[in-house]
PDB file of N, CA and C in Angstrom:
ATOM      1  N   UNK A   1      19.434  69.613  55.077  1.00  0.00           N
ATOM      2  CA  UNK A   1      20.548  68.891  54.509  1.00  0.00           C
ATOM      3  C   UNK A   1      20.696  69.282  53.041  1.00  0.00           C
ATOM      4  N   UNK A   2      21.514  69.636  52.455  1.00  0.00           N
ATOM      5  CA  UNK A   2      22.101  69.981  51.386  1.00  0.00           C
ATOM      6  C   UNK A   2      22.049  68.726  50.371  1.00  0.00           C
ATOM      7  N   UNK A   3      21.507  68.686  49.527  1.00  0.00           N
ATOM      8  CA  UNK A   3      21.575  67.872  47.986  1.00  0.00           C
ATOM      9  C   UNK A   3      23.100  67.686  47.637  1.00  0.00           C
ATOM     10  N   UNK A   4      22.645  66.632  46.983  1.00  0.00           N
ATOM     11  CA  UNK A   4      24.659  65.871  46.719  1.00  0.00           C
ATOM     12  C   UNK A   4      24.592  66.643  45.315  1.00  0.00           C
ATOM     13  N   UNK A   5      23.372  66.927  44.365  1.00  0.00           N
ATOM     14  CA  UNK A   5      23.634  67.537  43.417  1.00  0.00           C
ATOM     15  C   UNK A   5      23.817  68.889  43.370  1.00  0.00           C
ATOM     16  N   UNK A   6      23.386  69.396  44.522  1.00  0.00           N
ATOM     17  CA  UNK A   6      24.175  71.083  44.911  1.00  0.00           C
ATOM     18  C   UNK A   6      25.334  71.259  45.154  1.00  0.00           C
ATOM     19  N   UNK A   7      25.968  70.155  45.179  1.00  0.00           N
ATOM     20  CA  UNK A   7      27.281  70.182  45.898  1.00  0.00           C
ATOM     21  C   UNK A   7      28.355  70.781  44.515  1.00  0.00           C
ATOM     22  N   UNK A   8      27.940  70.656  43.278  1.00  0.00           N
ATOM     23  CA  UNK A   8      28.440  70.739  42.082  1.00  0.00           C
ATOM     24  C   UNK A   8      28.057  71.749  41.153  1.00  0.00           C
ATOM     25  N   UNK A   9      26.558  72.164  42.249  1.00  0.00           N
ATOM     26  CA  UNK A   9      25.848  73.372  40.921  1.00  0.00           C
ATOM     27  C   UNK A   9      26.370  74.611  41.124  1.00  0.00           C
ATOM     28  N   UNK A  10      25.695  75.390  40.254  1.00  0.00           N
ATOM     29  CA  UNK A  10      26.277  76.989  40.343  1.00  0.00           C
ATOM     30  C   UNK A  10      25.271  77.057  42.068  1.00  0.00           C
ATOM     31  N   UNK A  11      26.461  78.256  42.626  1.00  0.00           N
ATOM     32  CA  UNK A  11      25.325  78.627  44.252  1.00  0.00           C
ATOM     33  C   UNK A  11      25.466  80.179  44.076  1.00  0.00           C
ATOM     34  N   UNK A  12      24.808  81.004  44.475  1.00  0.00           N
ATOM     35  CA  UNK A  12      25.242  82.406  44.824  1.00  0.00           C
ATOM     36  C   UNK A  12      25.379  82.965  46.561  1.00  0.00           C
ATOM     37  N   UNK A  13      26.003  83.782  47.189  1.00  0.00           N
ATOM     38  CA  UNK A  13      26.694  84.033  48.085  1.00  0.00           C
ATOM     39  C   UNK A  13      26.589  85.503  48.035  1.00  0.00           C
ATOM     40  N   UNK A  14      26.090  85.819  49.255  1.00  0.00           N
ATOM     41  CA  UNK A  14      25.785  87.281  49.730  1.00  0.00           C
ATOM     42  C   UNK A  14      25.574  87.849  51.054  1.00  0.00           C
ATOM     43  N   UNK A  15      26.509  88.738  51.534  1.00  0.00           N
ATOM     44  CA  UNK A  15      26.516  89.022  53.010  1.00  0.00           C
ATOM     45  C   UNK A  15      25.380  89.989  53.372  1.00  0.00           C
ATOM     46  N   UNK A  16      24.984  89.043  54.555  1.00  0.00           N
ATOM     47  CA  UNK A  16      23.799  90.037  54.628  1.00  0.00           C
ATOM     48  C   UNK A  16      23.924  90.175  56.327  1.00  0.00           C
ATOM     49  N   UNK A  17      23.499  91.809  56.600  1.00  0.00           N
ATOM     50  CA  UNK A  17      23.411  91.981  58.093  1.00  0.00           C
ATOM     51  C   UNK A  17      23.255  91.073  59.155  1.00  0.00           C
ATOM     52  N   UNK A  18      23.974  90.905  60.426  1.00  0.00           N
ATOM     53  CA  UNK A  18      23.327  90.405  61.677  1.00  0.00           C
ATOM     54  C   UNK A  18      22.020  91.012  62.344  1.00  0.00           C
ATOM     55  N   UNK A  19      21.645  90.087  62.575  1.00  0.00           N
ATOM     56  CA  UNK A  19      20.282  90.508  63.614  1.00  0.00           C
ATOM     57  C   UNK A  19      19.194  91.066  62.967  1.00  0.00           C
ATOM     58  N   UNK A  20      18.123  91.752  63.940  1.00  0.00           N
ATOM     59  CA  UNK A  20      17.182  92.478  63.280  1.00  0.00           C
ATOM     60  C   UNK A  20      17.518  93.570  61.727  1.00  0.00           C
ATOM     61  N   UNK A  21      16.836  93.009  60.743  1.00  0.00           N
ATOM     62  CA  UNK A  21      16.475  93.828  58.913  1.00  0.00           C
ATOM     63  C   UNK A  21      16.188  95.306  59.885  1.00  0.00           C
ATOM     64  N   UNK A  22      16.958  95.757  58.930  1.00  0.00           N
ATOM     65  CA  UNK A  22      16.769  97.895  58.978  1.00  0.00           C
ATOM     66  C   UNK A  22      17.486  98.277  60.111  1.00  0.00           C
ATOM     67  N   UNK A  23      17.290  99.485  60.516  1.00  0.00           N
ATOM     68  CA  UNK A  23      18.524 100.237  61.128  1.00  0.00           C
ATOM     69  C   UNK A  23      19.664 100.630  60.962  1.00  0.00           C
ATOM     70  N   UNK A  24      20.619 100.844  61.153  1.00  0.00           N
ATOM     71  CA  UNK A  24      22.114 101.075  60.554  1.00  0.00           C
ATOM     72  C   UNK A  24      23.042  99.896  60.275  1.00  0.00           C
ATOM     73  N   UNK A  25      22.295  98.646  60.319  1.00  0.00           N
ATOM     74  CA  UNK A  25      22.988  97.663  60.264  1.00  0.00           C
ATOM     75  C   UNK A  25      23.530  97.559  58.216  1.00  0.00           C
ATOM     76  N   UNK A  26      22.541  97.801  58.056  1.00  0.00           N
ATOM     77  CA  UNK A  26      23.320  98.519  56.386  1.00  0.00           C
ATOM     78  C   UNK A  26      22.164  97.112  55.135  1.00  0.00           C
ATOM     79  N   UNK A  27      22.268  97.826  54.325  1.00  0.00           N
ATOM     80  CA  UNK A  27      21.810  96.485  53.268  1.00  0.00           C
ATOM     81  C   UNK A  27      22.921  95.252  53.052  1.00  0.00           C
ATOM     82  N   UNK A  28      22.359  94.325  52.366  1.00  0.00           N
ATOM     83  CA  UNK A  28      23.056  93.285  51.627  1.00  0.00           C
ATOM     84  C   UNK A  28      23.932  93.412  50.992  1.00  0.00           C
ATOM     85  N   UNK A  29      25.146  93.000  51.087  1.00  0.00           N
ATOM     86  CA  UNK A  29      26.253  92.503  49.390  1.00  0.00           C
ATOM     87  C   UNK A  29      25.366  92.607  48.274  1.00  0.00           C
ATOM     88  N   UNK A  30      26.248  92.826  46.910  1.00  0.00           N
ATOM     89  CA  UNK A  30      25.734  92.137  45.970  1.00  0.00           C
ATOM     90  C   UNK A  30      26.016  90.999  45.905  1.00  0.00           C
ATOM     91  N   UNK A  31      25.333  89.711  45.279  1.00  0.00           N
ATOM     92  CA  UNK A  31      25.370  88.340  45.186  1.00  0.00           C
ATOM     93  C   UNK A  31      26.748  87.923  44.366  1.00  0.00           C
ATOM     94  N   UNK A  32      27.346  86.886  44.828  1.00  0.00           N
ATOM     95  CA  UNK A  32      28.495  86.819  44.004  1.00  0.00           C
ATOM     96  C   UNK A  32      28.388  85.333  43.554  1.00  0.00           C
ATOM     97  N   UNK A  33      28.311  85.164  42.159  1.00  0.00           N
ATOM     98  CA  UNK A  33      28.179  83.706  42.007  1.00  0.00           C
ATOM     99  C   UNK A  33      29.300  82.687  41.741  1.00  0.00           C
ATOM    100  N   UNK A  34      29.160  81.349  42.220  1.00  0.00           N
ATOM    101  CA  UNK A  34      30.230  80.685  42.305  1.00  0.00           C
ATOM    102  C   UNK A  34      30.030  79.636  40.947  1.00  0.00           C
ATOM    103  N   UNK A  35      30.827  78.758  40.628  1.00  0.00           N
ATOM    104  CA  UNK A  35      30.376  77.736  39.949  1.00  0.00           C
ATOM    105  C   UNK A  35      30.165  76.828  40.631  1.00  0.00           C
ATOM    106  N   UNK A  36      29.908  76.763  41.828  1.00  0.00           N
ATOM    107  CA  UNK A  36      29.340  75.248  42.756  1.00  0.00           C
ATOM    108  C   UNK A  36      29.519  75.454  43.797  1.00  0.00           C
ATOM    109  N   UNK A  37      28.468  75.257  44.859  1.00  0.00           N
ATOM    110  CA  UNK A  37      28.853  75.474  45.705  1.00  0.00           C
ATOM    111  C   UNK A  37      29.828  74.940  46.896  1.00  0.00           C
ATOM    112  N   UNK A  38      30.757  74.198  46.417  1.00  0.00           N
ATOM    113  CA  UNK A  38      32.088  73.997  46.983  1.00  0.00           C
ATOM    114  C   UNK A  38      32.419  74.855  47.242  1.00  0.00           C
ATOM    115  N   UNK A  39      32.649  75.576  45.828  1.00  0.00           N
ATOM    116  CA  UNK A  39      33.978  76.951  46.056  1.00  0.00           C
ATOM    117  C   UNK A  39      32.969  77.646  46.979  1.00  0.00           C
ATOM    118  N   UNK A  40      31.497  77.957  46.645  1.00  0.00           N
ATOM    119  CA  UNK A  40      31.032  79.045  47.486  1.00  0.00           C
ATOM    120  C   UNK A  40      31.237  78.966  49.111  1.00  0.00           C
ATOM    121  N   UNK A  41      31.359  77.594  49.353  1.00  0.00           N
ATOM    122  CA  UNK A  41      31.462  77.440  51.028  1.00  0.00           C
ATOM    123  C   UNK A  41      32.667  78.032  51.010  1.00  0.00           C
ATOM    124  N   UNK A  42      33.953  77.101  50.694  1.00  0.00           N
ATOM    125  CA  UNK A  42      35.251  77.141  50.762  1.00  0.00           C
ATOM    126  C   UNK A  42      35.849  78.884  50.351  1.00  0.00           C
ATOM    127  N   UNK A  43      35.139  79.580  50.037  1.00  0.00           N
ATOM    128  CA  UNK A  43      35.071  81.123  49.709  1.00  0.00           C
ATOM    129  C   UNK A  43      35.035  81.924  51.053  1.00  0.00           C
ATOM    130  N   UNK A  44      33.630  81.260  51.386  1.00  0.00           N
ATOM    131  CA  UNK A  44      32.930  82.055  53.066  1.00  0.00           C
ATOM    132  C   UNK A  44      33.427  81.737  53.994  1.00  0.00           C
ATOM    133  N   UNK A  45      34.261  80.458  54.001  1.00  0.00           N
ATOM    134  CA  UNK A  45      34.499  79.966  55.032  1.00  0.00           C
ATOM    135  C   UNK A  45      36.237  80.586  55.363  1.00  0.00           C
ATOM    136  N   UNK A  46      36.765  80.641  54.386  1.00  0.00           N
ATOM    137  CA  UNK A  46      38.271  80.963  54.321  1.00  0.00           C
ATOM    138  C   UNK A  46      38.141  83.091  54.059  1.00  0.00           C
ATOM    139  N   UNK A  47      37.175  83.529  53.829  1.00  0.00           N
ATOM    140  CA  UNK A  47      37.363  85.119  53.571  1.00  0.00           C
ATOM    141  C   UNK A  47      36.585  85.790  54.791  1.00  0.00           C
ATOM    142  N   UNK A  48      37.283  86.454  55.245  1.00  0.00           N
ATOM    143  CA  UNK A  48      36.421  87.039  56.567  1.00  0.00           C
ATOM    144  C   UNK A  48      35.461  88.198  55.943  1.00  0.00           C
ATOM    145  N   UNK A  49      34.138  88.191  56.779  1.00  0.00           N
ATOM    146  CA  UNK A  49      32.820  89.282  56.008  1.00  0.00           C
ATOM    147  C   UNK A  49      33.185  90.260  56.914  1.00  0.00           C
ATOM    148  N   UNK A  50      32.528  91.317  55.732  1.00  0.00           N
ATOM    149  CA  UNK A  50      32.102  93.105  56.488  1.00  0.00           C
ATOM    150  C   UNK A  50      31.843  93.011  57.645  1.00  0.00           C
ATOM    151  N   UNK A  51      32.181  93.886  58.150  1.00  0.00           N
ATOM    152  CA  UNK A  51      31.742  93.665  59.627  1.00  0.00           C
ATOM    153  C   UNK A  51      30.505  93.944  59.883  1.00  0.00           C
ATOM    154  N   UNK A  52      29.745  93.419  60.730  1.00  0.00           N
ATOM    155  CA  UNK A  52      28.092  93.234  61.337  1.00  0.00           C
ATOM    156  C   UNK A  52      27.462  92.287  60.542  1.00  0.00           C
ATOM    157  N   UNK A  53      27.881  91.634  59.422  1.00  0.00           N
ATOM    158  CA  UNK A  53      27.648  90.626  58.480  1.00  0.00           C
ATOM    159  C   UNK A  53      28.174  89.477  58.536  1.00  0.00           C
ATOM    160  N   UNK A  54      27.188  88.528  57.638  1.00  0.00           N
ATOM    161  CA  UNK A  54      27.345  87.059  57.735  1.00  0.00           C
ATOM    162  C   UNK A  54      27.393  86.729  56.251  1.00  0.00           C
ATOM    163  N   UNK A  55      27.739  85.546  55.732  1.00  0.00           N
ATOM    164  CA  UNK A  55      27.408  84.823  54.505  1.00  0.00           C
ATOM    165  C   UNK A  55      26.338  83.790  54.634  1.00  0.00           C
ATOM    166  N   UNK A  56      25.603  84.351  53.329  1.00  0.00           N
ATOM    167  CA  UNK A  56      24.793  83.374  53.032  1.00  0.00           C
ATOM    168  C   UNK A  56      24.267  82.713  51.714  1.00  0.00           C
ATOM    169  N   UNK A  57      24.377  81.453  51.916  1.00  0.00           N
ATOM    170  CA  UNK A  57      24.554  81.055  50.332  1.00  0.00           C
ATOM    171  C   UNK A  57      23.179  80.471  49.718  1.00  0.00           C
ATOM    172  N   UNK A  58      22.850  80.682  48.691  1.00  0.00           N
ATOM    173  CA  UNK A  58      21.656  80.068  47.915  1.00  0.00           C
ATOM    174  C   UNK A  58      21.871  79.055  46.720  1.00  0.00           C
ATOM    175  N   UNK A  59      21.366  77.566  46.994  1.00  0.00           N
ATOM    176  CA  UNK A  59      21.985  76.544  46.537  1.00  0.00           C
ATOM    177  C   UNK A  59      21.020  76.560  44.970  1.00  0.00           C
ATOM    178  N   UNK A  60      22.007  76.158  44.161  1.00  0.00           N
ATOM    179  CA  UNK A  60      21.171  75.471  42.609  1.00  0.00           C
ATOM    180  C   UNK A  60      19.635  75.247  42.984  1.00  0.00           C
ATOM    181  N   UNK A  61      19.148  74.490  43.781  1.00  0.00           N
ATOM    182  CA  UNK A  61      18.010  73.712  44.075  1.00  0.00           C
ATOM    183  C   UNK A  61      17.064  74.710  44.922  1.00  0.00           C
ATOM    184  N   UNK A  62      17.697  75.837  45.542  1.00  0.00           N
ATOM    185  CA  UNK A  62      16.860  76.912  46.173  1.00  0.00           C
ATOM    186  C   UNK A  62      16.932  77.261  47.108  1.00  0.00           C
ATOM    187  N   UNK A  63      17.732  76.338  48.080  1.00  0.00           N
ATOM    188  CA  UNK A  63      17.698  76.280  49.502  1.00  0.00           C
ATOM    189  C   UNK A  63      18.819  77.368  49.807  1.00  0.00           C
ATOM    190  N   UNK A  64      18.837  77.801  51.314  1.00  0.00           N
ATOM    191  CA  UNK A  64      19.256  79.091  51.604  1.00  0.00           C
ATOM    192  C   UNK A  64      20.383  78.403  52.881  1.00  0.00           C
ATOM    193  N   UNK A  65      21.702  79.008  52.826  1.00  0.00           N
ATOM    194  CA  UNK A  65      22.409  77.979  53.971  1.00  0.00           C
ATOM    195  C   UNK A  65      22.844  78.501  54.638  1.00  0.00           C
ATOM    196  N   UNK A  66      22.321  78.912  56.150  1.00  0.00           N
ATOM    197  CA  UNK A  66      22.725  80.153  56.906  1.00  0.00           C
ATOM    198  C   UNK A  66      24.256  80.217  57.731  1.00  0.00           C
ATOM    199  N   UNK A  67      25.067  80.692  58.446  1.00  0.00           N
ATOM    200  CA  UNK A  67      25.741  80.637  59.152  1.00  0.00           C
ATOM    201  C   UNK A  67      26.316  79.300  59.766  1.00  0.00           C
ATOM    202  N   UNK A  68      24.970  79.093  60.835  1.00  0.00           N
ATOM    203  CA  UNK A  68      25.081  77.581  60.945  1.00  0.00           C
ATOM    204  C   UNK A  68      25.641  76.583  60.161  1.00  0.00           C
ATOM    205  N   UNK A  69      24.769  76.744  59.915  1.00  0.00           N
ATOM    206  CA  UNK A  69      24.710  75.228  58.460  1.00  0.00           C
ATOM    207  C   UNK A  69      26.302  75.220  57.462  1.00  0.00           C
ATOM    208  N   UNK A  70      26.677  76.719  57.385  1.00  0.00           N
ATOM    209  CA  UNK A  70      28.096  76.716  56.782  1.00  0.00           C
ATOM    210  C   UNK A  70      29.452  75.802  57.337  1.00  0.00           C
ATOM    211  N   UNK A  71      29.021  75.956  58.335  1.00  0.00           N
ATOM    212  CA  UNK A  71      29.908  75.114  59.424  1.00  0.00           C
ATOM    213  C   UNK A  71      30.042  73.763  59.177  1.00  0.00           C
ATOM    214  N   UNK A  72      28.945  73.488  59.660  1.00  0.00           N
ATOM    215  CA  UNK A  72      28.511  71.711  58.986  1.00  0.00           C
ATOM    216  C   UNK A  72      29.186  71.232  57.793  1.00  0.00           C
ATOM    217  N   UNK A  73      28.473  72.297  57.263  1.00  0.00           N
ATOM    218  CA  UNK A  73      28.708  71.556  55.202  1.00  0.00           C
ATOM    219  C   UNK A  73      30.776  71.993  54.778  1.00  0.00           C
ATOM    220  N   UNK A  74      31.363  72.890  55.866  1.00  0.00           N
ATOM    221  CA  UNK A  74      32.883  72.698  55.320  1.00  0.00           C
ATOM    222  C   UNK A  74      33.214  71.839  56.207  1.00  0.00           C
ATOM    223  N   UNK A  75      32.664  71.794  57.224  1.00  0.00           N
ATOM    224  CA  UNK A  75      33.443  70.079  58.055  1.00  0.00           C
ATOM    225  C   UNK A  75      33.461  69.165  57.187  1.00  0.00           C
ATOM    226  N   UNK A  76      32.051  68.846  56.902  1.00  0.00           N
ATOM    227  CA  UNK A  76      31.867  67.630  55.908  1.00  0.00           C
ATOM    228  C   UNK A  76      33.049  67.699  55.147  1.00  0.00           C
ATOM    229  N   UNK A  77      32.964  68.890  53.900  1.00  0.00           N
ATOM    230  CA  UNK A  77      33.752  69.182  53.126  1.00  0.00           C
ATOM    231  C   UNK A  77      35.270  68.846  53.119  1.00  0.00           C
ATOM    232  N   UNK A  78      35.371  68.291  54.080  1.00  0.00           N
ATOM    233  CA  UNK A  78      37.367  68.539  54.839  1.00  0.00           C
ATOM    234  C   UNK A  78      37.533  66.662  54.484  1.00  0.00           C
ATOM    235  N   UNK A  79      36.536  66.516  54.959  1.00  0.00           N
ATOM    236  CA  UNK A  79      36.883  64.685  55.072  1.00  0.00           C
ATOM    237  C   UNK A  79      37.078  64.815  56.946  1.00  0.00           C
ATOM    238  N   UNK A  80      37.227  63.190  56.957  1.00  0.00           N
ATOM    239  CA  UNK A  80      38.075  62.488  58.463  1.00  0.00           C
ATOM    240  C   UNK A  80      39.203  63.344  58.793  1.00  0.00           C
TER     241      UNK A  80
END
């Protein structure tokens, strides 16, 4: 679960391969930082990634918010 005070901090955001690390699946993005991670969801969630890639965001507090979890946290994000 995501911190209510992450919800406001700086997050960084970086696409990184599907599936099994190495092979031709390619390296990582460079990290792109947001000023909170609002925008960083509302970024990943609304910009379609490289192809064979996912977003993944790293919150103020440390925590890492995979695919999954992106889902969750812009539902929330929307309201009722």
């Amino acid at each position: 679960m995501v911190m209510q005070t992450d919800l406001n901090a700086p997050a960084h955001l970086q696409f990184e391969p599907m599936g099994p690390q190495g092979g031709s699946q390619g390296a990582p993005s460079d990290v792109v930082e947001f000023p909170s991670l609002r925008e960083a969801v509302h970024w990943a969630m609304t910009n379609e990634a490289p192809a064979g890639m996912h977003a993944v965001i790293r919150t103020a507090s440390g925590d890492v918010i995979d695919p999954g979890h992106l889902e969750e946290i812009w539902s929330s994000l929307q309201g009722p």
